[in-house]
Each structure stands twice: as C-alpha cells, then as structure tokens.
C-alpha atoms as a PDB file:
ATOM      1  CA  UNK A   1      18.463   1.514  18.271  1.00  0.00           C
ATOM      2  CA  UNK A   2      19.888   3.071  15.175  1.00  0.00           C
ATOM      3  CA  UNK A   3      17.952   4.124  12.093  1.00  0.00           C
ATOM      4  CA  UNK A   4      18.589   4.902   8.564  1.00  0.00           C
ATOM      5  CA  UNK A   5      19.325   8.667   8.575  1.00  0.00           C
ATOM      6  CA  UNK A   6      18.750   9.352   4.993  1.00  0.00           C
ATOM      7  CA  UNK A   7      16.304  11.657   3.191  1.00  0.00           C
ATOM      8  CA  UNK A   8      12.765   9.759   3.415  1.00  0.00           C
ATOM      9  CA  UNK A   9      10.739   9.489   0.274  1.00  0.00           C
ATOM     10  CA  UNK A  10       7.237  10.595   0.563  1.00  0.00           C
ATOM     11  CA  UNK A  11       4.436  10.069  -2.073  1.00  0.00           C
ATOM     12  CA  UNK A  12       0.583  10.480  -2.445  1.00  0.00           C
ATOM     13  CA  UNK A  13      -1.949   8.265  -4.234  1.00  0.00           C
ATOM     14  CA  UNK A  14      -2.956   9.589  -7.557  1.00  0.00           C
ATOM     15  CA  UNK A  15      -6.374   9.613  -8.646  1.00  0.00           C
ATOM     16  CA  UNK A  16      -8.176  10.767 -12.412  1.00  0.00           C
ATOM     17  CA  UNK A  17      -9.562  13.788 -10.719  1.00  0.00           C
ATOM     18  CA  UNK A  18      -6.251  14.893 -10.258  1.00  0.00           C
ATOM     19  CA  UNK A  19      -4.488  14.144 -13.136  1.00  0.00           C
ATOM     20  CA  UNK A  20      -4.404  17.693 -14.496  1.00  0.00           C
ATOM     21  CA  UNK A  21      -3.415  19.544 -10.922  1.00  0.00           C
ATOM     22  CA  UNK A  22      -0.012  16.803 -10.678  1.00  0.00           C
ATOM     23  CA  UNK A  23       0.698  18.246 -14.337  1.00  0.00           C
ATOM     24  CA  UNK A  24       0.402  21.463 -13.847  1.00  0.00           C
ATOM     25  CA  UNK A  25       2.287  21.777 -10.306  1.00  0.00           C
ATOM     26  CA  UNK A  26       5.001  19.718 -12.139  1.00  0.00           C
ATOM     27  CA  UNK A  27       5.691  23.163 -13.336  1.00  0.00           C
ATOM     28  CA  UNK A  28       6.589  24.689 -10.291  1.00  0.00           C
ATOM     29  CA  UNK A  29      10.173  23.555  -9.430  1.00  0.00           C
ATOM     30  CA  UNK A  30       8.829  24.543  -5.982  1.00  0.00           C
ATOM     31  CA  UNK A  31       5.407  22.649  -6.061  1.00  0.00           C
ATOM     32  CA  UNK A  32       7.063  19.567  -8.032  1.00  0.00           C
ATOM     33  CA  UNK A  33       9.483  19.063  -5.304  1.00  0.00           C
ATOM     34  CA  UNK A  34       6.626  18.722  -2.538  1.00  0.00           C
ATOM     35  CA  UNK A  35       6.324  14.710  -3.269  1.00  0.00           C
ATOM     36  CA  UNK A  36       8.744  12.730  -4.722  1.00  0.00           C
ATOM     37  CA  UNK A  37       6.585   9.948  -6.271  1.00  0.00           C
ATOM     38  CA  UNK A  38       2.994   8.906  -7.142  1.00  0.00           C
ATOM     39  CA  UNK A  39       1.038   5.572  -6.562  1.00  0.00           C
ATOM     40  CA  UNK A  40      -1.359   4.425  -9.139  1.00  0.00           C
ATOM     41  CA  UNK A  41      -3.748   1.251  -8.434  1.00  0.00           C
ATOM     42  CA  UNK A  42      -2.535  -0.988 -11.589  1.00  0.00           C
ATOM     43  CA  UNK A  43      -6.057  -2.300 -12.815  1.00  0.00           C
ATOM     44  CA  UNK A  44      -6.801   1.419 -13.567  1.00  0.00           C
ATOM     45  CA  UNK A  45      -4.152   1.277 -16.522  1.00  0.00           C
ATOM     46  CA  UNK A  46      -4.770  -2.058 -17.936  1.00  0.00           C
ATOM     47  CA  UNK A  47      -6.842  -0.504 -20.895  1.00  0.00           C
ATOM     48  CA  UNK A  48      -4.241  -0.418 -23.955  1.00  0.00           C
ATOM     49  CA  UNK A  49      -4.372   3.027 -24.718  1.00  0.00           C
ATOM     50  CA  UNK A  50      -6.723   5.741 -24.028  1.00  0.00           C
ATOM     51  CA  UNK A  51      -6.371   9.002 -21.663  1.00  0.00           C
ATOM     52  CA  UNK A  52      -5.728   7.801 -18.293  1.00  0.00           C
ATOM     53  CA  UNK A  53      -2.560   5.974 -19.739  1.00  0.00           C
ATOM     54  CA  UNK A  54      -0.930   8.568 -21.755  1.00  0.00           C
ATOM     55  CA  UNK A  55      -1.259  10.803 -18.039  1.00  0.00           C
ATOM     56  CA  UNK A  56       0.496   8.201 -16.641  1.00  0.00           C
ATOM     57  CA  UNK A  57       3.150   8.340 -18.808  1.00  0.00           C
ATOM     58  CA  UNK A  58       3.617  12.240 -18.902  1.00  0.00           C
ATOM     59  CA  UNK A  59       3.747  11.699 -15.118  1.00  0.00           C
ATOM     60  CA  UNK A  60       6.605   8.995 -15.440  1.00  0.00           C
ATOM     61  CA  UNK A  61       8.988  11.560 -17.099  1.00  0.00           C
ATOM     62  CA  UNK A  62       8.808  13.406 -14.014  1.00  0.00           C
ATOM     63  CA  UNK A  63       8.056  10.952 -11.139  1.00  0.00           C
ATOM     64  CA  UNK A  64       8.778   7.788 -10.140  1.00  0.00           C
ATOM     65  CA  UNK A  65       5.948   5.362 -10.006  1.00  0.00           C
ATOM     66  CA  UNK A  66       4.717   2.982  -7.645  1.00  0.00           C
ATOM     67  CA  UNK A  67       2.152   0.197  -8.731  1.00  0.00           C
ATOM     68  CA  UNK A  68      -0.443  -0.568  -6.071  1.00  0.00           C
ATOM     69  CA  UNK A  69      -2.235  -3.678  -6.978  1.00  0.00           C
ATOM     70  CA  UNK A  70      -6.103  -5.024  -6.157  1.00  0.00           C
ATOM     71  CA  UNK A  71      -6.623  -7.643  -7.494  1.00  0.00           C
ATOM     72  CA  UNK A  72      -4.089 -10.104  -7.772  1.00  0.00           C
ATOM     73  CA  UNK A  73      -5.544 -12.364  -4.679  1.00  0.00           C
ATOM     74  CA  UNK A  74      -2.848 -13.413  -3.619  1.00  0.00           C
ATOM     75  CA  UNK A  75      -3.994 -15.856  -0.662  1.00  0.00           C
ATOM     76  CA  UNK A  76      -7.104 -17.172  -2.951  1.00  0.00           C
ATOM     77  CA  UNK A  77      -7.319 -21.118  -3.482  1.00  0.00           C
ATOM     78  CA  UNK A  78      -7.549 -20.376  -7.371  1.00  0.00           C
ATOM     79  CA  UNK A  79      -4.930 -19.105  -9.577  1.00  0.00           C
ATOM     80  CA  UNK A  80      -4.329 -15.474 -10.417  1.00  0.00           C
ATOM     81  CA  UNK A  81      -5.743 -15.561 -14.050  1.00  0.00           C
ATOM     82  CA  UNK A  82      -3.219 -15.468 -17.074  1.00  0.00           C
ATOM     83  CA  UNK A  83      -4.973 -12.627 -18.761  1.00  0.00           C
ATOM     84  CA  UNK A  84      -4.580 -10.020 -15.208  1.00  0.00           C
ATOM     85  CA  UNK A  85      -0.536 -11.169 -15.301  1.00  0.00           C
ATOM     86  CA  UNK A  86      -0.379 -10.454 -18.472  1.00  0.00           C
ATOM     87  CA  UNK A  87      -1.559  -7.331 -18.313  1.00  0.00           C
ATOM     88  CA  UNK A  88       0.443  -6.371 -15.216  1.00  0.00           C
ATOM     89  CA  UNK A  89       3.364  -7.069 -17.320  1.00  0.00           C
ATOM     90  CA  UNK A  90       2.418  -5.147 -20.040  1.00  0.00           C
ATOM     91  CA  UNK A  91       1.740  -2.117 -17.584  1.00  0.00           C
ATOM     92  CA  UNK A  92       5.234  -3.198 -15.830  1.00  0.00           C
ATOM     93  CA  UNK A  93       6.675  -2.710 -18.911  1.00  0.00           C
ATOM     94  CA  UNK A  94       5.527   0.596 -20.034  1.00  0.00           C
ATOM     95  CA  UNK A  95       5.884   2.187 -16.533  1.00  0.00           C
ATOM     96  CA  UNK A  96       9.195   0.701 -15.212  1.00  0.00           C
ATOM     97  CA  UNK A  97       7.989   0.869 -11.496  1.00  0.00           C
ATOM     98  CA  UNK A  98      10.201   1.572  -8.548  1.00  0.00           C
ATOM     99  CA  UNK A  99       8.170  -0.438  -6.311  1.00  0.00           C
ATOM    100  CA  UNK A 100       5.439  -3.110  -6.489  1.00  0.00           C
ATOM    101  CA  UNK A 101       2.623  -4.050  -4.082  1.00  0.00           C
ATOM    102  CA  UNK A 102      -0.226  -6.184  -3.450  1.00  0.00           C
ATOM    103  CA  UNK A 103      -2.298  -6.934  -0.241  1.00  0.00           C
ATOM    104  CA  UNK A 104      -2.164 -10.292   2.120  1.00  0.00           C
ATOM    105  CA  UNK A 105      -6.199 -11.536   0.985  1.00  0.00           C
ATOM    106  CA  UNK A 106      -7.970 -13.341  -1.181  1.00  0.00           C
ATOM    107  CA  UNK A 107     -10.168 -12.130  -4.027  1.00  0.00           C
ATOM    108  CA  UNK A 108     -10.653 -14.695  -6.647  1.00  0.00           C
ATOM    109  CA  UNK A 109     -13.423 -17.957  -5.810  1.00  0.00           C
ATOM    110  CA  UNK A 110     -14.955 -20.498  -8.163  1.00  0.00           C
ATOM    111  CA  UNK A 111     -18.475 -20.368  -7.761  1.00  0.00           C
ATOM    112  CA  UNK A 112     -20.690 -23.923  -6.500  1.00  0.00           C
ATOM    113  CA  UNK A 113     -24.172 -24.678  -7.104  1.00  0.00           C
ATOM    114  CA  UNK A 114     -25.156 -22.504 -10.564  1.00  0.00           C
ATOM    115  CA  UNK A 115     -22.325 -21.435 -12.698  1.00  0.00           C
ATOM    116  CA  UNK A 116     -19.996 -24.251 -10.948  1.00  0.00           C
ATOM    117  CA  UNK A 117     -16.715 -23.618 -11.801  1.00  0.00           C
ATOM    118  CA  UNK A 118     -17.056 -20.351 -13.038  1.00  0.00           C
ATOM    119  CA  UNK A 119     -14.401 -18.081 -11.542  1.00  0.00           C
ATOM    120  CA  UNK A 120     -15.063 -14.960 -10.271  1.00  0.00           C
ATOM    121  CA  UNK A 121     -13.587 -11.778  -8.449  1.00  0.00           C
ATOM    122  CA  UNK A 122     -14.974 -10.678  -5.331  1.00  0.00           C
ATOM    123  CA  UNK A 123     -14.615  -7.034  -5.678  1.00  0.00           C
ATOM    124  CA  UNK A 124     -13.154  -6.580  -2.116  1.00  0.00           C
ATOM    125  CA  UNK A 125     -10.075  -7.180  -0.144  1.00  0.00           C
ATOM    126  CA  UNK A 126     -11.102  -9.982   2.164  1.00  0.00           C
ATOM    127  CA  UNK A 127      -8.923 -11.632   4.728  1.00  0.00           C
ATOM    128  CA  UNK A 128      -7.835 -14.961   5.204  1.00  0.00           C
ATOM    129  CA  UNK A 129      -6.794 -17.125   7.970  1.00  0.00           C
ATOM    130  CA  UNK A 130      -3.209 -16.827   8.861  1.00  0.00           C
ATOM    131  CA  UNK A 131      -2.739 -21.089   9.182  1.00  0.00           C
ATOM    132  CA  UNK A 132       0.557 -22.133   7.620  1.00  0.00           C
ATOM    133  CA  UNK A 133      -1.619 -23.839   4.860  1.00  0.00           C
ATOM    134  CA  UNK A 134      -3.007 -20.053   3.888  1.00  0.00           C
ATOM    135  CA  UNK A 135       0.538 -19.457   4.049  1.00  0.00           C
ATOM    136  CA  UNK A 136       2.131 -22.255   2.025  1.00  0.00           C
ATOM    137  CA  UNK A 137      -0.472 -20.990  -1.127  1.00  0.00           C
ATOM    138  CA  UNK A 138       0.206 -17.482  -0.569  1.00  0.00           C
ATOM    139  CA  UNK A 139       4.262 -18.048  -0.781  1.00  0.00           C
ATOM    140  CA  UNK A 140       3.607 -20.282  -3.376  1.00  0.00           C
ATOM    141  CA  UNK A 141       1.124 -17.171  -5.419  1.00  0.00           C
ATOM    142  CA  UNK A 142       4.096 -14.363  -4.781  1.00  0.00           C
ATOM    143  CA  UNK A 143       6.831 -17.532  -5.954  1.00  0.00           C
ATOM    144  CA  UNK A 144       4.988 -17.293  -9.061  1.00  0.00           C
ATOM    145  CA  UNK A 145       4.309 -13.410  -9.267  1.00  0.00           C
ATOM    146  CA  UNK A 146       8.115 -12.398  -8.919  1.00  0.00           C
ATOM    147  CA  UNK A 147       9.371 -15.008 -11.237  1.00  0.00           C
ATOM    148  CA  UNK A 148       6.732 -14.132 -14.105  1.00  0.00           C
ATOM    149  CA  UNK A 149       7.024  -9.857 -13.314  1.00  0.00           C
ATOM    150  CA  UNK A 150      10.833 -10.929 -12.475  1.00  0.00           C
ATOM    151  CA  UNK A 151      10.455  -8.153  -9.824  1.00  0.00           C
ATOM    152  CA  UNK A 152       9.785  -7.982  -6.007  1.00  0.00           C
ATOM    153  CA  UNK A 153       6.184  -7.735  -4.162  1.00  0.00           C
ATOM    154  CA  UNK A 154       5.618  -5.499  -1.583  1.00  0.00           C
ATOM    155  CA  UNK A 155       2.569  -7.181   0.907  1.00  0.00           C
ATOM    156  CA  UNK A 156       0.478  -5.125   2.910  1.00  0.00           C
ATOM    157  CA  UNK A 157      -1.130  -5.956   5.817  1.00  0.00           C
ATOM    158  CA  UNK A 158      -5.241  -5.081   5.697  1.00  0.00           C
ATOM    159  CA  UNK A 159      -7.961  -3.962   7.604  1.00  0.00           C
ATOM    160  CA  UNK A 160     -10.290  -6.386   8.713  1.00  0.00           C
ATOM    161  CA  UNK A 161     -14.075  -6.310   9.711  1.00  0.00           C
ATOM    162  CA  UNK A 162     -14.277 -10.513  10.650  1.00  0.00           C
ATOM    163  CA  UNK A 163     -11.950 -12.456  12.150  1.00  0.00           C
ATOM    164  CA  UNK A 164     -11.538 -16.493  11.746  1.00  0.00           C
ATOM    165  CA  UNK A 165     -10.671 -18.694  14.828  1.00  0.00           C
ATOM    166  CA  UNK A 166      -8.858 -21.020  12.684  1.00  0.00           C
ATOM    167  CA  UNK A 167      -6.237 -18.355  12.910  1.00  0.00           C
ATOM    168  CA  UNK A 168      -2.766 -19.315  15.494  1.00  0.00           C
ATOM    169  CA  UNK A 169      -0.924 -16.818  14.052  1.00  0.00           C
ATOM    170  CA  UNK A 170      -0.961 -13.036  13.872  1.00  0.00           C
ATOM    171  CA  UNK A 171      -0.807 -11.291  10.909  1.00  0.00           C
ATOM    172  CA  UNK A 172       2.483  -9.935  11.512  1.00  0.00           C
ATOM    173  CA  UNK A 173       3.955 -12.975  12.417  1.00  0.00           C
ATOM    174  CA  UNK A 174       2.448 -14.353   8.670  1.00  0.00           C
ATOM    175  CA  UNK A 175       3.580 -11.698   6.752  1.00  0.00           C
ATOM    176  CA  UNK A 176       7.352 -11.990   8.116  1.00  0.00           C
ATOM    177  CA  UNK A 177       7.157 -15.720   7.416  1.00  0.00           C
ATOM    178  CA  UNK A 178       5.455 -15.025   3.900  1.00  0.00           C
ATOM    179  CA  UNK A 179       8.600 -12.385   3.141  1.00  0.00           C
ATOM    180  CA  UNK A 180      11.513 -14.821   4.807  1.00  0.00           C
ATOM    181  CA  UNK A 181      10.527 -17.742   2.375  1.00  0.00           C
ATOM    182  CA  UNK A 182       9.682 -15.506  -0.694  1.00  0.00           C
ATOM    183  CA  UNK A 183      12.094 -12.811  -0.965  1.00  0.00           C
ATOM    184  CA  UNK A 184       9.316 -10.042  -0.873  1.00  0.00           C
ATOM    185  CA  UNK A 185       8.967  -7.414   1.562  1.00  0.00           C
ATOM    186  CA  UNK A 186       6.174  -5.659   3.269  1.00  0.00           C
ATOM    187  CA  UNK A 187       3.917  -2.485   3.049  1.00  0.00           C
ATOM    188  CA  UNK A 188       3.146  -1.452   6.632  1.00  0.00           C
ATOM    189  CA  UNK A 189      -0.337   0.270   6.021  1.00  0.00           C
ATOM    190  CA  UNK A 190      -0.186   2.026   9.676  1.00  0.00           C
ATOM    191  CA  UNK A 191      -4.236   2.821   9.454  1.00  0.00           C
ATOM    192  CA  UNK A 192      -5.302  -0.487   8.856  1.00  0.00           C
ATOM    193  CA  UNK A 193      -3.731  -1.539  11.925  1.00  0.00           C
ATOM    194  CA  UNK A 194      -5.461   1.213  13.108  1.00  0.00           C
ATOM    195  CA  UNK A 195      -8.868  -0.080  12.072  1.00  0.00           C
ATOM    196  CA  UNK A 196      -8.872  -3.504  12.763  1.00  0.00           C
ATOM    197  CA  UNK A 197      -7.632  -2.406  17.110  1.00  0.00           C
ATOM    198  CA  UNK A 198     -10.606  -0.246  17.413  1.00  0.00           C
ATOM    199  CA  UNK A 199     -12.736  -2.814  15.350  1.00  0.00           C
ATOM    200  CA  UNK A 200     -11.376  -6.172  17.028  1.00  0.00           C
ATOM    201  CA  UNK A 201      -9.616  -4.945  20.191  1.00  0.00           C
ATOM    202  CA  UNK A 202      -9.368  -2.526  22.861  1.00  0.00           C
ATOM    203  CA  UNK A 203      -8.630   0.522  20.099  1.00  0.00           C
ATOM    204  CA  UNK A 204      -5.434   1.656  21.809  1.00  0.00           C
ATOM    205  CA  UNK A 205      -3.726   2.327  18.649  1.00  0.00           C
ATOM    206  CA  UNK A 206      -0.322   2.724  20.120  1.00  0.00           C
ATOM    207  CA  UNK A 207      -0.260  -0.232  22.151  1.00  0.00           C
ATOM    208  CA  UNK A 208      -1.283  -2.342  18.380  1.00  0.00           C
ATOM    209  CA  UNK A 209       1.264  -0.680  16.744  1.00  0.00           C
ATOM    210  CA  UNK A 210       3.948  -1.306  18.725  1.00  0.00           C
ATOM    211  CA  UNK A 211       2.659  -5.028  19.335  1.00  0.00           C
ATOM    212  CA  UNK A 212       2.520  -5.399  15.749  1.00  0.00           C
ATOM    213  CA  UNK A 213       6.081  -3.779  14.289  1.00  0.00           C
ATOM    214  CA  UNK A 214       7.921  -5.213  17.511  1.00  0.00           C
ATOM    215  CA  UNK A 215       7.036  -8.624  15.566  1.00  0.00           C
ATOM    216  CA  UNK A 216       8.705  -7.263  11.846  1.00  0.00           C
ATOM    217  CA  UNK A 217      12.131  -7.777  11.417  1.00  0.00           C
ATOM    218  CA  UNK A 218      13.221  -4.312  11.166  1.00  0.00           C
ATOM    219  CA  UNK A 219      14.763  -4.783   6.994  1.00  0.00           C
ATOM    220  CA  UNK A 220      11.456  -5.828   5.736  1.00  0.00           C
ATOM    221  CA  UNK A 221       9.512  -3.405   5.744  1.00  0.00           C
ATOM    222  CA  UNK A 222       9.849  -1.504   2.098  1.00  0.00           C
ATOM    223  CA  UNK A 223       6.754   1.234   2.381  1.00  0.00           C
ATOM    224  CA  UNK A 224       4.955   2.324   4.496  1.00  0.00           C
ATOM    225  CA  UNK A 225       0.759   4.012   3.910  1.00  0.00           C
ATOM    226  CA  UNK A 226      -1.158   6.459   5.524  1.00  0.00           C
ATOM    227  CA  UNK A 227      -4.702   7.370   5.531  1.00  0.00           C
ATOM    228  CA  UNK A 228      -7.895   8.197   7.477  1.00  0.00           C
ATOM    229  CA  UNK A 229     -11.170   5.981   8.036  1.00  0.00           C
ATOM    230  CA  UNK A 230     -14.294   6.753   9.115  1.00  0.00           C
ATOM    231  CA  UNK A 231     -17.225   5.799  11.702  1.00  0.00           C
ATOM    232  CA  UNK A 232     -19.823   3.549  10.834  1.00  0.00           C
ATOM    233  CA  UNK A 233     -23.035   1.913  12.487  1.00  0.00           C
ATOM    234  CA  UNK A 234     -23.573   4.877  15.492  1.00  0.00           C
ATOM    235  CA  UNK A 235     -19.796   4.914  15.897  1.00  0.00           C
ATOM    236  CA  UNK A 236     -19.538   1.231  16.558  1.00  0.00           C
ATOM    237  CA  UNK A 237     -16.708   0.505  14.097  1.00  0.00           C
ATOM    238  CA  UNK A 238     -14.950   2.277  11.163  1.00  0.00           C
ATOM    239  CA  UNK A 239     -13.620   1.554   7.578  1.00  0.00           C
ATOM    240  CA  UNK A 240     -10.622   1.797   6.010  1.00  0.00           C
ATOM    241  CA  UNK A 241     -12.481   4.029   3.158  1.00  0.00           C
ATOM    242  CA  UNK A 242      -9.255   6.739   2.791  1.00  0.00           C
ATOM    243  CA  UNK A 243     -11.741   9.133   3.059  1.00  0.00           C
ATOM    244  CA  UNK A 244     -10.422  11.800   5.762  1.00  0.00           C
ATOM    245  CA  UNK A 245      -7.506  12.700   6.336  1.00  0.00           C
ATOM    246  CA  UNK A 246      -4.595  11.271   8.689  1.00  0.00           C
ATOM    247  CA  UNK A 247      -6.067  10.759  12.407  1.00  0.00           C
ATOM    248  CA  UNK A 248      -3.398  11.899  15.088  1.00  0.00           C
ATOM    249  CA  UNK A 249      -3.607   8.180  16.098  1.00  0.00           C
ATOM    250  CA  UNK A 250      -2.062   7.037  12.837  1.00  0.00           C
ATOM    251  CA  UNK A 251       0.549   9.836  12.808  1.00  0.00           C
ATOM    252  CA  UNK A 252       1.523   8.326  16.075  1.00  0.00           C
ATOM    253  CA  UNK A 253       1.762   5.472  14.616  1.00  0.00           C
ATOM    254  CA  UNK A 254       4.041   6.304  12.148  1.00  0.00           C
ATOM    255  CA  UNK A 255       6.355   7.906  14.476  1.00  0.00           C
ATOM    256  CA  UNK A 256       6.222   4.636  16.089  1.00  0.00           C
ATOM    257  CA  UNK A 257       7.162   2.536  12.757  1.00  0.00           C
ATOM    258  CA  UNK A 258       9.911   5.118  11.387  1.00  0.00           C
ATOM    259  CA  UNK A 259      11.721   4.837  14.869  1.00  0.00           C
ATOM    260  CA  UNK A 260      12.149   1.051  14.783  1.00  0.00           C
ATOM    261  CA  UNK A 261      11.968   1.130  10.221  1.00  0.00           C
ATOM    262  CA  UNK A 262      14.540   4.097   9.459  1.00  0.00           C
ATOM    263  CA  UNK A 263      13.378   5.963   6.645  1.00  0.00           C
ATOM    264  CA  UNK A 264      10.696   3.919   4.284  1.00  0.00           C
ATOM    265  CA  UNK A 265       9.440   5.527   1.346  1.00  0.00           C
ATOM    266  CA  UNK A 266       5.790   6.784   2.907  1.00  0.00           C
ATOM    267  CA  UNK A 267       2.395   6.797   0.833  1.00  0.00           C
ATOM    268  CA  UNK A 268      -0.325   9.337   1.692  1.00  0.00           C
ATOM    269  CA  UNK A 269      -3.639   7.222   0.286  1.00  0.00           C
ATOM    270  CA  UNK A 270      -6.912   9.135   0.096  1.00  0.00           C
ATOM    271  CA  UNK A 271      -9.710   7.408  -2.582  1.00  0.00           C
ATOM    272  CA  UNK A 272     -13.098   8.696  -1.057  1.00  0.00           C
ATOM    273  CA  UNK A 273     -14.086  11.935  -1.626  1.00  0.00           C
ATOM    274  CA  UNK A 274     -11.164  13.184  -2.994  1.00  0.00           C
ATOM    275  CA  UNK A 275     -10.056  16.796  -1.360  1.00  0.00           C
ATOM    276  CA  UNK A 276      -8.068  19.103  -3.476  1.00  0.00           C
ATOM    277  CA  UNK A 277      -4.610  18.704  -4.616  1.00  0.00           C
ATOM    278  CA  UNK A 278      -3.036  21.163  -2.656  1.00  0.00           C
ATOM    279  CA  UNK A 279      -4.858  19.337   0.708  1.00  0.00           C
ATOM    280  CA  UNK A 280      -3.503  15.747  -0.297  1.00  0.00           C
ATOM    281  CA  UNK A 281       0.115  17.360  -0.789  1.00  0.00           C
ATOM    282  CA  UNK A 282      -0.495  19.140   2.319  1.00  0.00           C
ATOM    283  CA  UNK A 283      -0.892  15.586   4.428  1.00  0.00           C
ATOM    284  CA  UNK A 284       2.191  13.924   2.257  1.00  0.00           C
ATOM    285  CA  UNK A 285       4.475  17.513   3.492  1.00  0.00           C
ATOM    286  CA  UNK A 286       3.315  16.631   6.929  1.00  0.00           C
ATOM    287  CA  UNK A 287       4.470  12.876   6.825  1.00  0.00           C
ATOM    288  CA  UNK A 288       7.811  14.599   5.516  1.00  0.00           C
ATOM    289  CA  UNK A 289       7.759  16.846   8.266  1.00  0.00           C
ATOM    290  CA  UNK A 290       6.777  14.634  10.957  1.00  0.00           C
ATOM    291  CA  UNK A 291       9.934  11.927   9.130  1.00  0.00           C
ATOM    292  CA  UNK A 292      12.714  14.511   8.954  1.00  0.00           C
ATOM    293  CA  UNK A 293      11.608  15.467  13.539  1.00  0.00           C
ATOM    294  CA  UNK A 294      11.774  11.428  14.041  1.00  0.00           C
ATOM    295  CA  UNK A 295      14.870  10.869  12.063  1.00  0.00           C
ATOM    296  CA  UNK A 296      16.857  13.677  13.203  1.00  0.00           C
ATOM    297  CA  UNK A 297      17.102  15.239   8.969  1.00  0.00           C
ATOM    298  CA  UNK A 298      16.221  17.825   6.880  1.00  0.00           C
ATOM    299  CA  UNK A 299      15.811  16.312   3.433  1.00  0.00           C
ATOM    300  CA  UNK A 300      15.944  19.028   0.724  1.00  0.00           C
ATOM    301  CA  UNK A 301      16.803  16.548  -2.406  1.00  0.00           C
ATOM    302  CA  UNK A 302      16.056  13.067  -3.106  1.00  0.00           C
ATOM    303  CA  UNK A 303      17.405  10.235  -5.272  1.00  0.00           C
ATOM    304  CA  UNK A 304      14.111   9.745  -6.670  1.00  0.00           C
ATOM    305  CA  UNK A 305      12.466  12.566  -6.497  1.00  0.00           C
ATOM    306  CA  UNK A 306      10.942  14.531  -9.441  1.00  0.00           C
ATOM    307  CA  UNK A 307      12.752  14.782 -12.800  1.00  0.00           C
ATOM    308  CA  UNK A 308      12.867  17.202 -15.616  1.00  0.00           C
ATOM    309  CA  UNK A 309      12.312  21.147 -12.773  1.00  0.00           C
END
C-alpha cells in the first residue's frame, strides 16, 4: 500500500527537570529544530499561575503543544468531575493545543461501605473490559469531552497487567468502534502493546503489532508514542514505567505502524528517571531517522515545527 510521504512530526515528553535545557536549546536554530513539538501531561498545569505555567507558555511561542491527559477516566461508571473539565478548558485555552489525548481506562470510583458515595481517583490507569456496554459509556464520556473542549480526543490504547474474561472484543477492535461513533481518533502507544504481549501472550512483539494495527482503519490513527519498560518480579513481566529508553522491539514496531499509518506525528515518552536532554532528543532524532528510511523522505522543515530560530 501507499503512505503519506510527507515530513513526519516528531516530539518528546517534557518534564520540570527539563524545563530550562528546552529553553536554552531553543536558542540554537540547530538544536531547536531537533523536535518539532513537546507533550505536557495536562494535570501538571492546572495550578493558576506559578512557575511551571509561565515555562509552558515561553515554550508555546516556540513549539507547538500537545496535551496528554491522566485523569479524565474516560471508561469510569462516574462522571468526569466539573471542576477537572473546567480546568482542562482553562489550560485549553491558554495553550491552544495542536492535539489532545487521553487513555481507553477508568480512573474515577465511588467508594461503598465507609465514605459511601464519596468519589475518588484511583491514581492509576486501569483497564476495563472491552463489552459494548464499557463501550456505550466510554463514547458517551468522549461525546461529552469534545462538545464541552469543542475539540477532538486522541485515545490511546494501554498497557495492561490483568485481564477480564468478560472481554469479546480486543482492544483494537474497541478503540476503532469507540473512534467510528465519536469522531475521535487514536494514539497508537507502540510499547504498551509491547508490554501487555510479553505480559499476557507469547511476547512476540511483531506478531502483536501487526495483529493489532491490521485491525485500525489505517485514517485513525492521529499519534503515535514510544518508550521503554522495564523487568519486574525475576524477569517475569515488565511495566510500562518510560524509564529506558526505546527497546529494538518497539522500534520494530514502529516501522511496522508507519508502513500501514503514513507519517503520524511520533511522541518519544520517558517519565522515570529522567536521562539528560540531549539523550531524550537523541531517541526523538532516531524515531525521525528511522520515519524518513520507512517513508522513503528526508524532512528538513516542518509545518509545525519550532517558531521564532
């Protein structure tokens, strides 16, 4: 088949410990041109105010910004709170986004027995089961989302350490339904595909990846994220912590998912023990380089890219 031959967009996550190196690199016509956007989880700017926002802005004049959302819950029985969409729009507002996303879980309960009734927020990303009920609320949750933000949500898929036999369909095949009656599109998170084949089946990574994309029609997915995990309990299963970098597996994959996707804007994600800035730039160059080989180009300016070198 045919893909999109256009310059990719590539990006990296950005963190408070590097909120001065993105600043001064900016600088650098050279070093400013080696990404051409920044994520920033949303609930870390909610505060009105303070340090951490004013960054945020300064990095808005010369990037484009993606919000990456927690907390939203989006498959949970109980509402997103008023007060959290309110202050996603007020962020929405004072960022002016290029892209939106949330994850495919739940994260918000009422609690039973003491405190009944009292809502609460897990803390976590935890799955759901993909039932056409689950899916039904979840449509219903990003229905409401879009037409409050008046904006589109990006889904992504996520890693997984239980499964629920009440489940008859795969997550891919939820997620397209989700985006077919909703109007949103999907994040392809590559390594939590990844995770959940070595955690839940045989761990051939390729073989997951292709079973899962083959699924996706191929205009819905919108980004696409990278990023490492790590070995747990004697090597019996791993986390999707982001903290190493990109495993050759998931590089594969992403070959895999630009072949059959075209050229999705790409997110390097790395939250646990942050390297340097020059290291994280280093694995977001590599996704560039590893794009341009797949896609046949050899992207030297982009529509997005940084501002104001």
């Amino acid at each position: 088949m045919s893909v999109n031959n256009s310059d990719i967009l590539v990006g990296v996550g950005l963190r408070h410990p590097h909120f001065t190196d993105i600043l001064i690199s900016a600088k650098d016509i050279t070093l400013a041109k080696e990404i051409d956007f920044v994520e920033v989880h949303s609930e870390n700017f909610f505060g009105q105010g303070g340090a951490a926002l004013s960054v945020l802005k300064q990095v808005r004049e010369i990037y484009p910004v993606s919000l990456h959302s927690t907390s939203m819950g989006l498959g949970s029985l109980a509402d997103i709170p008023a007060s959290y969409l309110t202050r996603l729009m007020q962020l929405t507002e004072t960022v002016d986004p290029f892209l939106m996303s949330e994850h495919a879980c739940f994260t918000w309960g009422h609690l039973q027995g003491l405190g009944q009734g009292q809502l609460i927020h897990s803390g976590d990303l935890l799955p759901i089961a993909h039932t056409h009920e689950n899916l039904k609320r979840m449509c219903d949750q990003v229905d409401k989302v879009q037409t409050y933000l008046g904006r589109q949500l990006i889904i992504e898929n996520v890693s997984a350490y239980v499964q629920f036999d009440e489940s008859y369909l795969s997550e891919a095949e939820f997620l397209t339904q989700l985006c077919q009656r909703t109007g949103a599109k999907i994040l392809l998170d590559i390594n939590n595909i990844a995770v959940n084949s070595l955690n839940f089946e045989d761990g051939n990574i390729q073989t997951s990846v292709s079973d899962y994309i083959s699924v996706l029609p191929v205009d819905s997915v919108a980004q696409i994220h990278l990023a490492g995990c790590s070995p747990v309990a004697g090597g019996q299963m791993v986390i999707d912590d982001h903290a190493r970098p990109v495993s050759d597996a998931v590089w594969q994959g992403y070959r895999q998912a630009l072949t059959r996707f075209g050229a999705v804007p790409t997110l390097v994600e790395w939250d646990s023990d942050l390297p340097t800035w020059s290291v994280l730039v280093g694995e977001a160059k590599k996704a560039r380089h590893i794009a341009n080989a797949v896609l046949g180009i050899n992207a030297v300016g982009h529509a997005l890219g940084a501002k104001n070198v």
